[in-house]
C-alpha atoms as a PDB file:
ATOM      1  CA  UNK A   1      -5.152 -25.547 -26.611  1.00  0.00           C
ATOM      2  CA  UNK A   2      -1.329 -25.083 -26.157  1.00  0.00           C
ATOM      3  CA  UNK A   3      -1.819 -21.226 -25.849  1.00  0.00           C
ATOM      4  CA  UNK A   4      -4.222 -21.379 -23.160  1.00  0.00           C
ATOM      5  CA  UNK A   5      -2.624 -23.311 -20.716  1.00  0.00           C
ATOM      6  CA  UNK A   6       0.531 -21.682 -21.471  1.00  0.00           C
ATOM      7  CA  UNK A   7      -1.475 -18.156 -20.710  1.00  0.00           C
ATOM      8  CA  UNK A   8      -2.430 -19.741 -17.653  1.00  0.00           C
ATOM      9  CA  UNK A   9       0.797 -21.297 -16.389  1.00  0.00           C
ATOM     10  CA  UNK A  10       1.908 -17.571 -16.966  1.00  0.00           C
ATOM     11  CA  UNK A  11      -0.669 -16.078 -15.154  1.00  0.00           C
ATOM     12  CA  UNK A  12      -0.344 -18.495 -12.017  1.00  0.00           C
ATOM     13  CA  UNK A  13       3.616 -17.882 -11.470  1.00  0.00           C
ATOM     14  CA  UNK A  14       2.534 -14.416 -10.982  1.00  0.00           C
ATOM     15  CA  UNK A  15       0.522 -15.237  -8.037  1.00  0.00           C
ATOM     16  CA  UNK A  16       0.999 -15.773  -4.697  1.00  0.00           C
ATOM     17  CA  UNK A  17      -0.813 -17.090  -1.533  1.00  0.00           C
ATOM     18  CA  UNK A  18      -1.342 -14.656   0.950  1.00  0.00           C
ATOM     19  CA  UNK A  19      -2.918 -15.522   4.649  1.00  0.00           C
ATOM     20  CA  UNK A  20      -4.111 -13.490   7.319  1.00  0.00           C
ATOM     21  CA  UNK A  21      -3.695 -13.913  10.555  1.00  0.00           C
ATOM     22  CA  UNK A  22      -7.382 -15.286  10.444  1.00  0.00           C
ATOM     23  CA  UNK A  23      -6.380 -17.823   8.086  1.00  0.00           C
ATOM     24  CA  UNK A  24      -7.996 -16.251   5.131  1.00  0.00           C
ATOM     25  CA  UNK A  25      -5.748 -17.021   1.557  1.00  0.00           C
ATOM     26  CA  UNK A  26      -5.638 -13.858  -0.180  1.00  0.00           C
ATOM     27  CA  UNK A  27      -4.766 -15.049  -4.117  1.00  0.00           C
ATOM     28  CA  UNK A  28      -3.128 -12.176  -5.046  1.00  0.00           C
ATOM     29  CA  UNK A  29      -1.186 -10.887  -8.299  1.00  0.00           C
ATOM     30  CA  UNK A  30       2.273  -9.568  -8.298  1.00  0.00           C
ATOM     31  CA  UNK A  31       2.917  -6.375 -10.117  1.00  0.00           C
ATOM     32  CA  UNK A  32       5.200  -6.757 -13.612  1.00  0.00           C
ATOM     33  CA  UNK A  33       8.005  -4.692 -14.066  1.00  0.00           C
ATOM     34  CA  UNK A  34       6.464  -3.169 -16.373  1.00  0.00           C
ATOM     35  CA  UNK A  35       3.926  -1.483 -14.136  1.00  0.00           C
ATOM     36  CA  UNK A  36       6.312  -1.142 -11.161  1.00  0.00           C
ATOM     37  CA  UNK A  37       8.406   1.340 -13.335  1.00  0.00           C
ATOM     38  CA  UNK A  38       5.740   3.539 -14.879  1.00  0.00           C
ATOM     39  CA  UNK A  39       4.116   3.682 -11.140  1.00  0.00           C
ATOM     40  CA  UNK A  40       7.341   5.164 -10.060  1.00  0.00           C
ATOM     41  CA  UNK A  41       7.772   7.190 -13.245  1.00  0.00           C
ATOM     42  CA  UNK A  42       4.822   8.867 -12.440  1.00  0.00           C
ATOM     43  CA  UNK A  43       5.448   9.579  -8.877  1.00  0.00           C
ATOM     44  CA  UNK A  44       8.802  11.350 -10.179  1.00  0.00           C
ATOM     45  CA  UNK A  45       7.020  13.466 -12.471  1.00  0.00           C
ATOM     46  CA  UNK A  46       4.514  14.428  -9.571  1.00  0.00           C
ATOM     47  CA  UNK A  47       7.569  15.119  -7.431  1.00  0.00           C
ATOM     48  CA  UNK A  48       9.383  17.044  -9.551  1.00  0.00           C
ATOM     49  CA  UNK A  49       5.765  18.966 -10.727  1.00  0.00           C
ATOM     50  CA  UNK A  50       5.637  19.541  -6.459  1.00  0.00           C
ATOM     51  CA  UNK A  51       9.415  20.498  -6.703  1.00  0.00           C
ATOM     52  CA  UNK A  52       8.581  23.262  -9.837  1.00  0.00           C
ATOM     53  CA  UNK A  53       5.725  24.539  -7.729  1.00  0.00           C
ATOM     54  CA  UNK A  54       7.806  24.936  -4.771  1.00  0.00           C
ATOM     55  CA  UNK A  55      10.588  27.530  -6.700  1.00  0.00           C
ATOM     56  CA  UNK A  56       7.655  29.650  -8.230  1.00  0.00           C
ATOM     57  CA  UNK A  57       6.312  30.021  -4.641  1.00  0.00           C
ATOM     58  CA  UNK A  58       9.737  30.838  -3.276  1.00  0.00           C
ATOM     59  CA  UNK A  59      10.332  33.096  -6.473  1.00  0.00           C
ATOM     60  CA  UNK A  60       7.323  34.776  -5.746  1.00  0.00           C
ATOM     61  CA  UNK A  61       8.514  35.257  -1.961  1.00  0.00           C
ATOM     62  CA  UNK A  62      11.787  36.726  -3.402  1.00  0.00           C
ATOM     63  CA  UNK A  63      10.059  38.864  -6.184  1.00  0.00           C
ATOM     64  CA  UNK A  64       8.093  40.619  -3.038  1.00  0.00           C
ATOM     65  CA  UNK A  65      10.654  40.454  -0.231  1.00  0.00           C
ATOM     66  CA  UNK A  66      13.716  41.365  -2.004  1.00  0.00           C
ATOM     67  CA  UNK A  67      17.506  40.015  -1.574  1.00  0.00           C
ATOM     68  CA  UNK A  68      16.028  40.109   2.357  1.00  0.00           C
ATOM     69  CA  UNK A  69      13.959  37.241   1.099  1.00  0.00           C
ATOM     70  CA  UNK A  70      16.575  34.870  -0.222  1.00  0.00           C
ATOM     71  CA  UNK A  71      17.983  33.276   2.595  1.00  0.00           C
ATOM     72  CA  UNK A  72      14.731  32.376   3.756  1.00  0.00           C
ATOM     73  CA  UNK A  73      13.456  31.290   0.741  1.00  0.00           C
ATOM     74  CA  UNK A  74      16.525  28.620   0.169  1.00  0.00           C
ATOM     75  CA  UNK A  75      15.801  27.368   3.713  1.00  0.00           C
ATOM     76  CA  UNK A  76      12.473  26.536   2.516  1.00  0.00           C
ATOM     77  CA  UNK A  77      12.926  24.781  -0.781  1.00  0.00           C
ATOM     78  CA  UNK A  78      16.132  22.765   0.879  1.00  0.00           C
ATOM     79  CA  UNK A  79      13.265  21.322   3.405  1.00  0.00           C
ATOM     80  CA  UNK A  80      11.020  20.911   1.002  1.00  0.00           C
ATOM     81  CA  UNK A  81      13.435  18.595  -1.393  1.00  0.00           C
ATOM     82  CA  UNK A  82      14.535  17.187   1.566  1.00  0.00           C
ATOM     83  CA  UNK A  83      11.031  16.192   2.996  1.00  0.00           C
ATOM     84  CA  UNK A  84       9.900  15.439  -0.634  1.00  0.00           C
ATOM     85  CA  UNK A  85      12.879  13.243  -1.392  1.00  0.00           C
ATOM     86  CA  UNK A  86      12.723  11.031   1.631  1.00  0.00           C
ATOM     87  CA  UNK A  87       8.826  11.035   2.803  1.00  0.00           C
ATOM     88  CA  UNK A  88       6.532  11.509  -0.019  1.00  0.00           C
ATOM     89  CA  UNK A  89       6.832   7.411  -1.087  1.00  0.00           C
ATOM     90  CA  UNK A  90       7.132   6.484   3.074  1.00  0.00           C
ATOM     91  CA  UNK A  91       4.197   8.338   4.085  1.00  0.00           C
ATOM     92  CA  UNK A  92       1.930   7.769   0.844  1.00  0.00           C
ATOM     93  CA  UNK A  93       2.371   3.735   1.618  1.00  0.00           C
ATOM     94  CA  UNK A  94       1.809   4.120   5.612  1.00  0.00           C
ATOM     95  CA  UNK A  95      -1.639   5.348   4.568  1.00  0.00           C
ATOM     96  CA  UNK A  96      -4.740   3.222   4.380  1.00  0.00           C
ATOM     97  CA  UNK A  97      -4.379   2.512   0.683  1.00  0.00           C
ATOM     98  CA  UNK A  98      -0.661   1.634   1.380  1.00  0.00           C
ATOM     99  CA  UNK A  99       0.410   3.143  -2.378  1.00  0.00           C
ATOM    100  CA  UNK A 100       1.626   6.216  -3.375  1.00  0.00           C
ATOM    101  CA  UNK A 101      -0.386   8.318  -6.542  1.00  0.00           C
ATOM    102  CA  UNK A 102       1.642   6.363  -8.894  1.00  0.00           C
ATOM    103  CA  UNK A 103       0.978   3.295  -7.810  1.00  0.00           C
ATOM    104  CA  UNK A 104      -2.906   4.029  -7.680  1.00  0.00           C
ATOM    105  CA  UNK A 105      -2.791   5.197 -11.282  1.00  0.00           C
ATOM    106  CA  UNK A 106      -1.506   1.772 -12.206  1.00  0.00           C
ATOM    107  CA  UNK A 107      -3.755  -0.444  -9.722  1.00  0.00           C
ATOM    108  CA  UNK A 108      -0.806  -1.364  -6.814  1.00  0.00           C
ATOM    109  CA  UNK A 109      -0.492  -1.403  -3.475  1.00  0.00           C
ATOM    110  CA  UNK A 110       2.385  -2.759  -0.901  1.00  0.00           C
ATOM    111  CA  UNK A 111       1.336  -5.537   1.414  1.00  0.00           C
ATOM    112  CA  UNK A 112       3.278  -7.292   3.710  1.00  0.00           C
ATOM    113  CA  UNK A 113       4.224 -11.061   2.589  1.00  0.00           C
ATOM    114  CA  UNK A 114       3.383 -12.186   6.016  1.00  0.00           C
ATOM    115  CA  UNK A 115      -0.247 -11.219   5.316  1.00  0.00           C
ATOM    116  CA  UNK A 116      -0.506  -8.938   8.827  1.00  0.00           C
ATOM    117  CA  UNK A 117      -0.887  -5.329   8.374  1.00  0.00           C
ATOM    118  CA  UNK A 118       1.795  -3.224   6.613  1.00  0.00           C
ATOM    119  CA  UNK A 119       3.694  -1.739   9.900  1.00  0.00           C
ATOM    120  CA  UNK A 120       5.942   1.566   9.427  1.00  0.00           C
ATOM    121  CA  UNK A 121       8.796   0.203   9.903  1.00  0.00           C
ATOM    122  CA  UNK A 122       8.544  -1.826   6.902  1.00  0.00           C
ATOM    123  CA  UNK A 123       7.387   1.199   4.963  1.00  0.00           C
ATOM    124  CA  UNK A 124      10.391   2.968   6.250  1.00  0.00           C
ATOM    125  CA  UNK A 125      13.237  -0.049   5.691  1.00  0.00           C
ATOM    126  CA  UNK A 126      11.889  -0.435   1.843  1.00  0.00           C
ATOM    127  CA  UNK A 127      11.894   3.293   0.885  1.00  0.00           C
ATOM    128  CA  UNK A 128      14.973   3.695   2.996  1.00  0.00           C
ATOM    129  CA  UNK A 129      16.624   1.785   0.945  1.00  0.00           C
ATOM    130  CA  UNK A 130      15.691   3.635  -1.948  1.00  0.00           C
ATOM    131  CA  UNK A 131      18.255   6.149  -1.157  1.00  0.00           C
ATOM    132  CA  UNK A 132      21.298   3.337  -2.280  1.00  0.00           C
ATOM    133  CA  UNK A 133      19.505   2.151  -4.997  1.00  0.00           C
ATOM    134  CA  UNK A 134      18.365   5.101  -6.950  1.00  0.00           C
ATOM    135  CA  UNK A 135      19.714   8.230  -5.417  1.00  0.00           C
ATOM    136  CA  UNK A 136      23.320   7.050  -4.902  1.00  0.00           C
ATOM    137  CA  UNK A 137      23.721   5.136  -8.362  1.00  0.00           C
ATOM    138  CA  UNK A 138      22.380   8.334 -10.112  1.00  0.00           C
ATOM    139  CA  UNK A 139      24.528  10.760  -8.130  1.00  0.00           C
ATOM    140  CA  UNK A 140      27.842   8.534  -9.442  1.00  0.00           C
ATOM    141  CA  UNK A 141      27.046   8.417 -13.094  1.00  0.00           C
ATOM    142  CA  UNK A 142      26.553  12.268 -12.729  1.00  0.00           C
ATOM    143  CA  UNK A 143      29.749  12.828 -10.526  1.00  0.00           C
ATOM    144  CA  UNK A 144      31.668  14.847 -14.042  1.00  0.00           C
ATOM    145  CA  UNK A 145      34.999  14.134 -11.332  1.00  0.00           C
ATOM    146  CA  UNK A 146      34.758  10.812 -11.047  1.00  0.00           C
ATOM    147  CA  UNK A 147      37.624   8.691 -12.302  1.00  0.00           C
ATOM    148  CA  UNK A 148      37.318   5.782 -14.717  1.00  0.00           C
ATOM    149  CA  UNK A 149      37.122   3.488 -12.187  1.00  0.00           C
ATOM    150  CA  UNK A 150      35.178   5.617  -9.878  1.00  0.00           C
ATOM    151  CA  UNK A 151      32.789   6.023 -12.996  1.00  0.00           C
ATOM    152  CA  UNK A 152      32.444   1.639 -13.604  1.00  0.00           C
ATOM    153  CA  UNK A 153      32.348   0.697 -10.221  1.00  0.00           C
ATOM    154  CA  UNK A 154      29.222   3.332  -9.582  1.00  0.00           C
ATOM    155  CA  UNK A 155      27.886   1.884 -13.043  1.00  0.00           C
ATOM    156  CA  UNK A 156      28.268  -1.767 -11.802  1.00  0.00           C
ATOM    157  CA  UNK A 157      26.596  -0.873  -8.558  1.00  0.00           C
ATOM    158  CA  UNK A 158      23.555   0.774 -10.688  1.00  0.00           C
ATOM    159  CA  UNK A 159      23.527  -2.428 -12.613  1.00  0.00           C
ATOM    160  CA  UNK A 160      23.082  -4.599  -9.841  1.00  0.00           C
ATOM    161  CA  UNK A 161      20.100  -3.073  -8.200  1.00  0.00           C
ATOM    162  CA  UNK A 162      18.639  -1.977 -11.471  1.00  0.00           C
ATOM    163  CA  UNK A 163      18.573  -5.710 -12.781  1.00  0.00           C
ATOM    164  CA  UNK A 164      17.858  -7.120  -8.864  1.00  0.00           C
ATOM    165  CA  UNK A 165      14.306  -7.514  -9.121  1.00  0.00           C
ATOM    166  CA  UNK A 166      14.856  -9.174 -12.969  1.00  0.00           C
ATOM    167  CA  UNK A 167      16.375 -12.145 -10.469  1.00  0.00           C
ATOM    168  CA  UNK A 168      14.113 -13.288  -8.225  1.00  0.00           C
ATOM    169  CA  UNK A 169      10.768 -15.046  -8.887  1.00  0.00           C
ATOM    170  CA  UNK A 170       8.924 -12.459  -6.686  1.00  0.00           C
ATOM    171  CA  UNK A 171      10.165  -8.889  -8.555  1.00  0.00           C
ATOM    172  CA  UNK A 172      11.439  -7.408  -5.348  1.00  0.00           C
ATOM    173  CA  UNK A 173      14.089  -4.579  -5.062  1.00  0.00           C
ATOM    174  CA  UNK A 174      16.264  -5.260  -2.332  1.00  0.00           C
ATOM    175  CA  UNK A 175      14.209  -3.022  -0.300  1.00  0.00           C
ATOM    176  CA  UNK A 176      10.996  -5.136  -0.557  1.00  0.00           C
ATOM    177  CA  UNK A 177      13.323  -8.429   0.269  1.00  0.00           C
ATOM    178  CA  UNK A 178      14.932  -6.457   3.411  1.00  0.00           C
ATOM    179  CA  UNK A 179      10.943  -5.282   4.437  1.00  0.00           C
ATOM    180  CA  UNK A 180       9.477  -8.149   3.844  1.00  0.00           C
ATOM    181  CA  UNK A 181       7.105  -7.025   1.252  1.00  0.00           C
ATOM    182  CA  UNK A 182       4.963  -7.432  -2.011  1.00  0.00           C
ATOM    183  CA  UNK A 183       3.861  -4.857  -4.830  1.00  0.00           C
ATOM    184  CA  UNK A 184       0.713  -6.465  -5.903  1.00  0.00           C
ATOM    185  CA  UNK A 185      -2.136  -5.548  -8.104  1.00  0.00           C
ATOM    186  CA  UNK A 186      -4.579  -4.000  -6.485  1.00  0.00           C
ATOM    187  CA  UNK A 187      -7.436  -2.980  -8.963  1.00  0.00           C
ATOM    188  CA  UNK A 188     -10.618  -0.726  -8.324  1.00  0.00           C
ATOM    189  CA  UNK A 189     -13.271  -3.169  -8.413  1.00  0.00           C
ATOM    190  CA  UNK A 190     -16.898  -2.823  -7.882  1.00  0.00           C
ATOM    191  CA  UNK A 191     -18.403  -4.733  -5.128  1.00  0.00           C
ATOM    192  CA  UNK A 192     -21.735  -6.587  -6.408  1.00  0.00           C
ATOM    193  CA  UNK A 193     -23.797  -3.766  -3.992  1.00  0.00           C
ATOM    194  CA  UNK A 194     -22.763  -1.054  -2.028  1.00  0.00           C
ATOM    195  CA  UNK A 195     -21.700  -2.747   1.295  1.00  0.00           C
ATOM    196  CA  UNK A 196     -21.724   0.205   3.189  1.00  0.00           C
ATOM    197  CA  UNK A 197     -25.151   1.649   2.107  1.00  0.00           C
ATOM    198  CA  UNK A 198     -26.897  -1.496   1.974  1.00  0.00           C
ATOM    199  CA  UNK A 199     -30.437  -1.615   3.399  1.00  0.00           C
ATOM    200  CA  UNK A 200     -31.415  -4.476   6.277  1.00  0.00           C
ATOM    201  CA  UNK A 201     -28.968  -7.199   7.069  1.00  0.00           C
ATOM    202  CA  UNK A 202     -26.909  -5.543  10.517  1.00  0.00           C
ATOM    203  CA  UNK A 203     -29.645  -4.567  12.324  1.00  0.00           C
ATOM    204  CA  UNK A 204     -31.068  -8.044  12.486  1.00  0.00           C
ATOM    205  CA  UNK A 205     -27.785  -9.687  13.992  1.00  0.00           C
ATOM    206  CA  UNK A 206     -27.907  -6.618  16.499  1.00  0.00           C
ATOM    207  CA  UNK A 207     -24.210  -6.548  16.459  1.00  0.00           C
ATOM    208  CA  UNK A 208     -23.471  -4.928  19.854  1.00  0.00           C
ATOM    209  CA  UNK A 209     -20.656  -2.150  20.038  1.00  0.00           C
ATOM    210  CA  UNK A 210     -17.809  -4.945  21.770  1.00  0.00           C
ATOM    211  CA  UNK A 211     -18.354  -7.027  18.802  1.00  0.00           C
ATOM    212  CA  UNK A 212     -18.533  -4.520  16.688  1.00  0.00           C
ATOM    213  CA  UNK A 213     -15.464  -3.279  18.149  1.00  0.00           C
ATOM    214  CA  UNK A 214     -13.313  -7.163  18.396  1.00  0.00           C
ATOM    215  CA  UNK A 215     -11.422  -6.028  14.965  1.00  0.00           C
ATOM    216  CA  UNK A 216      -9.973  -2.581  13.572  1.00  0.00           C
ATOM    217  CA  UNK A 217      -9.300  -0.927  10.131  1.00  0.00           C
ATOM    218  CA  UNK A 218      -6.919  -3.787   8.993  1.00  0.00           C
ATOM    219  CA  UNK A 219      -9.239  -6.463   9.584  1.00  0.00           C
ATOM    220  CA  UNK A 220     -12.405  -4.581   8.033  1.00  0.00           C
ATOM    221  CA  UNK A 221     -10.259  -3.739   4.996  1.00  0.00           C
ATOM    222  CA  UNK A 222      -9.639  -7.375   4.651  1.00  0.00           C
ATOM    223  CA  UNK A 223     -13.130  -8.269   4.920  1.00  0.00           C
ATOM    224  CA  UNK A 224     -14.071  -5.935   2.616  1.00  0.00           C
ATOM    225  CA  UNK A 225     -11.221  -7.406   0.020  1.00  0.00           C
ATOM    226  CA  UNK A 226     -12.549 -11.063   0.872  1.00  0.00           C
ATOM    227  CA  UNK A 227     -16.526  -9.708   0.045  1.00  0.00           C
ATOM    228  CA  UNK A 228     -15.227  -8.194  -3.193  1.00  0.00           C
ATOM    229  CA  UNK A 229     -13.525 -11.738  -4.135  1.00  0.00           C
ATOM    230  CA  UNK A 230     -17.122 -13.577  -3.174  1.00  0.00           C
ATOM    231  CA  UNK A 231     -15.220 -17.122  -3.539  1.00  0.00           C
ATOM    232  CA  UNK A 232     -17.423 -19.395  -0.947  1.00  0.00           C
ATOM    233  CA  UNK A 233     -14.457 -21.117   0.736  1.00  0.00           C
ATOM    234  CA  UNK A 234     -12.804 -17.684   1.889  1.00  0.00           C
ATOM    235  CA  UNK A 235     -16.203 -16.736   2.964  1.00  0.00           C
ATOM    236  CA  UNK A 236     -16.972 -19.455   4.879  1.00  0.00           C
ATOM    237  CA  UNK A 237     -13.624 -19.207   6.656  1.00  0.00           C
ATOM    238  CA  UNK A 238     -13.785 -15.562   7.401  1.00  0.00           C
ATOM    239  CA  UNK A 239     -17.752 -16.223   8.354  1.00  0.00           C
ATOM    240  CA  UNK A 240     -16.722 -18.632  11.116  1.00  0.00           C
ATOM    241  CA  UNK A 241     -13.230 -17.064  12.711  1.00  0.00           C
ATOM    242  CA  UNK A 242     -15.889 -13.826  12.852  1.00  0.00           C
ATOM    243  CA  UNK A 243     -18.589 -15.971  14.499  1.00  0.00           C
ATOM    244  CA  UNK A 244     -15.995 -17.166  16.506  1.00  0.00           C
ATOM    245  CA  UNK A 245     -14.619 -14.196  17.869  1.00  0.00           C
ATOM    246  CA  UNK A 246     -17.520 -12.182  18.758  1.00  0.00           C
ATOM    247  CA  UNK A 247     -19.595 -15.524  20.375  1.00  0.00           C
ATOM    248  CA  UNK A 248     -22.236 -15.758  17.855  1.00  0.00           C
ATOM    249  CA  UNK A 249     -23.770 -18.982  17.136  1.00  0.00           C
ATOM    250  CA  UNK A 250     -24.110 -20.072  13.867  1.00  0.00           C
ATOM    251  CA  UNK A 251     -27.891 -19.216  12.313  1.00  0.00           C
ATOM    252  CA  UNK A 252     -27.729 -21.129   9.381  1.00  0.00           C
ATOM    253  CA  UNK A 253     -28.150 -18.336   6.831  1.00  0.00           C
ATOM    254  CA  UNK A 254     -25.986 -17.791   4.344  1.00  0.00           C
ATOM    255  CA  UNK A 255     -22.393 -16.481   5.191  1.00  0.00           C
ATOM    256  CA  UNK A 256     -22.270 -14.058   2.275  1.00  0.00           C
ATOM    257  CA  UNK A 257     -25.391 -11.881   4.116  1.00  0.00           C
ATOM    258  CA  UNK A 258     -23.905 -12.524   7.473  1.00  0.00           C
ATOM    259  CA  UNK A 259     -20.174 -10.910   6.561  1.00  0.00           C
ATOM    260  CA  UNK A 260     -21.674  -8.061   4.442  1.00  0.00           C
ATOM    261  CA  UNK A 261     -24.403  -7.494   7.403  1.00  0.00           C
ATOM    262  CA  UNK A 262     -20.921  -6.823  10.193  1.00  0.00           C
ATOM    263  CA  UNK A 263     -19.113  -5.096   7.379  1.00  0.00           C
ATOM    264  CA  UNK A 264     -21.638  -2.539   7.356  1.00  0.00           C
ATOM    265  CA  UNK A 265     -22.357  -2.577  11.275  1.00  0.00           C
ATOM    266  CA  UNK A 266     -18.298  -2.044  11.805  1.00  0.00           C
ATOM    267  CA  UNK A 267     -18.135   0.496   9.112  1.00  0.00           C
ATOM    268  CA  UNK A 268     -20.743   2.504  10.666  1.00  0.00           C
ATOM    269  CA  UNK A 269     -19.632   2.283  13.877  1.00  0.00           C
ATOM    270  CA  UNK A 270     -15.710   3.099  12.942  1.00  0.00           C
ATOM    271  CA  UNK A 271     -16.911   6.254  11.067  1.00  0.00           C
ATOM    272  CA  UNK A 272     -18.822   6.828  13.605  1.00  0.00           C
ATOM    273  CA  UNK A 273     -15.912   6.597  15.727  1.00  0.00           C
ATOM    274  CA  UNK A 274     -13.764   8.726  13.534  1.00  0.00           C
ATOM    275  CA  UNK A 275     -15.651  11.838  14.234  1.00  0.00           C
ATOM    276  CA  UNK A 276     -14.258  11.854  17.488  1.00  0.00           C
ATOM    277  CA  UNK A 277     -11.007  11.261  16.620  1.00  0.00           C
ATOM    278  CA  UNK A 278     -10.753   7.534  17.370  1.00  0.00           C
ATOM    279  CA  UNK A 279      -9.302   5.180  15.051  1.00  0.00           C
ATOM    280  CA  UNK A 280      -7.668   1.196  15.990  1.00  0.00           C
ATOM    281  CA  UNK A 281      -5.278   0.292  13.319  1.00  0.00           C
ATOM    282  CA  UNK A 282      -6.320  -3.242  13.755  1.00  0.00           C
ATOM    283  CA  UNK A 283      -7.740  -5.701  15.974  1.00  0.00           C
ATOM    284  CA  UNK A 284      -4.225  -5.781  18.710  1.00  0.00           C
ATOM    285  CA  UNK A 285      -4.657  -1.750  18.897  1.00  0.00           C
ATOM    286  CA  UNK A 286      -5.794  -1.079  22.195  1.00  0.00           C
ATOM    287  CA  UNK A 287      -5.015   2.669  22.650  1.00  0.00           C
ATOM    288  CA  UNK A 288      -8.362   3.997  22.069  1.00  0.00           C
END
């Protein structure tokens, strides 16, 4: 019996409470150590695999061109490491998913602890920081004319935010406490049917286009999160700020059928959307 509860102590320090802006309480998991580091392992090795790729191309271009093509050819590898260095983590996580390949491969995603949408410039501040407490650290233990002291004070800073995250009850690098952000598990699960091809359901609401069109990508994205959870309360809460927002009286069916019946009307309607090249981040986004 001891191990059990013990398990599940465990399990619920690792979790935190998480609510939107429409008051739903996202339960979600924090990310170990563990997989933190083998998410960014694997987004090094992908770098450095783009980085490989990058010289053959430019020793190709030197092969053909000659010496003439040298010049030109370090130009274009010193942008690439330089684009690939400081964008390939910031503009991974400013995409829908919010993770980079790594952190797909190991079922994470970055979402912000205030439980509204994951802006830029938190993507930016966290990776920013990134440069002090990876690149820096590593460029002083491999500085060969560094003093002694030169050579412990750039191990002690390593130390520090190597071991940072090892003292707070949330994990966070110093970049995730500056942001204001999470690295939670995010897993690939299977909703219990296919919201988005579902038969029946939004065409009996007739959902018109301004209610269709009251939230953005955010706020379907949640929905779609809170459907794959299918626990009653969130439902019900999500089921009545919805009802509330669009005008539409309560029918007395069951909220599960009313929630998946919009998330397929605003799905439609947003990819429908997308083909001409509009797209609202969320519901405040009023620029299409």
């Amino acid at each position: 019996m001891a191990e059990p509860a013990l398990q599940h102590r465990f399990e619920a320090a690792k979790r935190r409470s998480l609510v939107t802006p429409e008051g739903v309480d996202l339960s979600l998991r924090l990310a170990d150590m563990g997989q933190r580091f083998t998410a960014f392992l694997l987004d090094l090795l992908i770098m450095v695999g783009l980085l490989i790729a990058l010289s053959l191309l430019m020793a190709g271009l030197i092969a053909a061109t000659g010496m003439a093509g040298i010049e030109v050819a370090a130009v274009v590898w010193l942008l690439g490491f330089f684009l690939l260095r400081n964008f390939y983590f910031v503009l991974m996580e400013m995409g829908p998913r919010a993770a980079t390949f790594g952190k797909r491969a190991t079922g994470l995603r970055v979402v912000a602890r205030s439980g509204e949408r994951l802006t830029a410039d938190r993507v930016i501040a966290r990776n920013m920081m990134r440069e002090i407490e990876i690149y820096l650290p590593i460029s002083f233990l491999f500085y060969t004319g560094a003093d002694v002291a030169t050579a412990l004070a750039g191990l002690l800073w390593t130390g520090i935010f190597l071991f940072f995250p090892f003292f707070n009850k949330d994990r966070m690098r110093i970049g995730d406490l500056l942001a204001g952000t999470w690295v939670v598990n995010a897993p690939k699960r299977k909703l219990t049917v296919d919201l988005a091809r579902a038969e029946g359901g939004a065409l009996d609401y007739g959902f018109t286009d301004a209610q269709l069109d009251v939230y953005g990508v955010f706020e379907i994205q949640t929905l779609e999160q809170v459907l794959r959870d299918n626990r009653p309360e969130a439902l019900a809460t999500v089921a009545a700020a919805i009802r509330g927002k669009i005008g539409l009286a309560h029918d007395g069916g069951p909220d599960l059928d009313f929630l998946t019946a919009y998330y397929k009307a605003a799905r439609v309607r947003m990819e429908r959307g997308l083909l001409f090249g509009k797209r609202r981040a969320d519901k405040f986004d009023r620029s299409v």
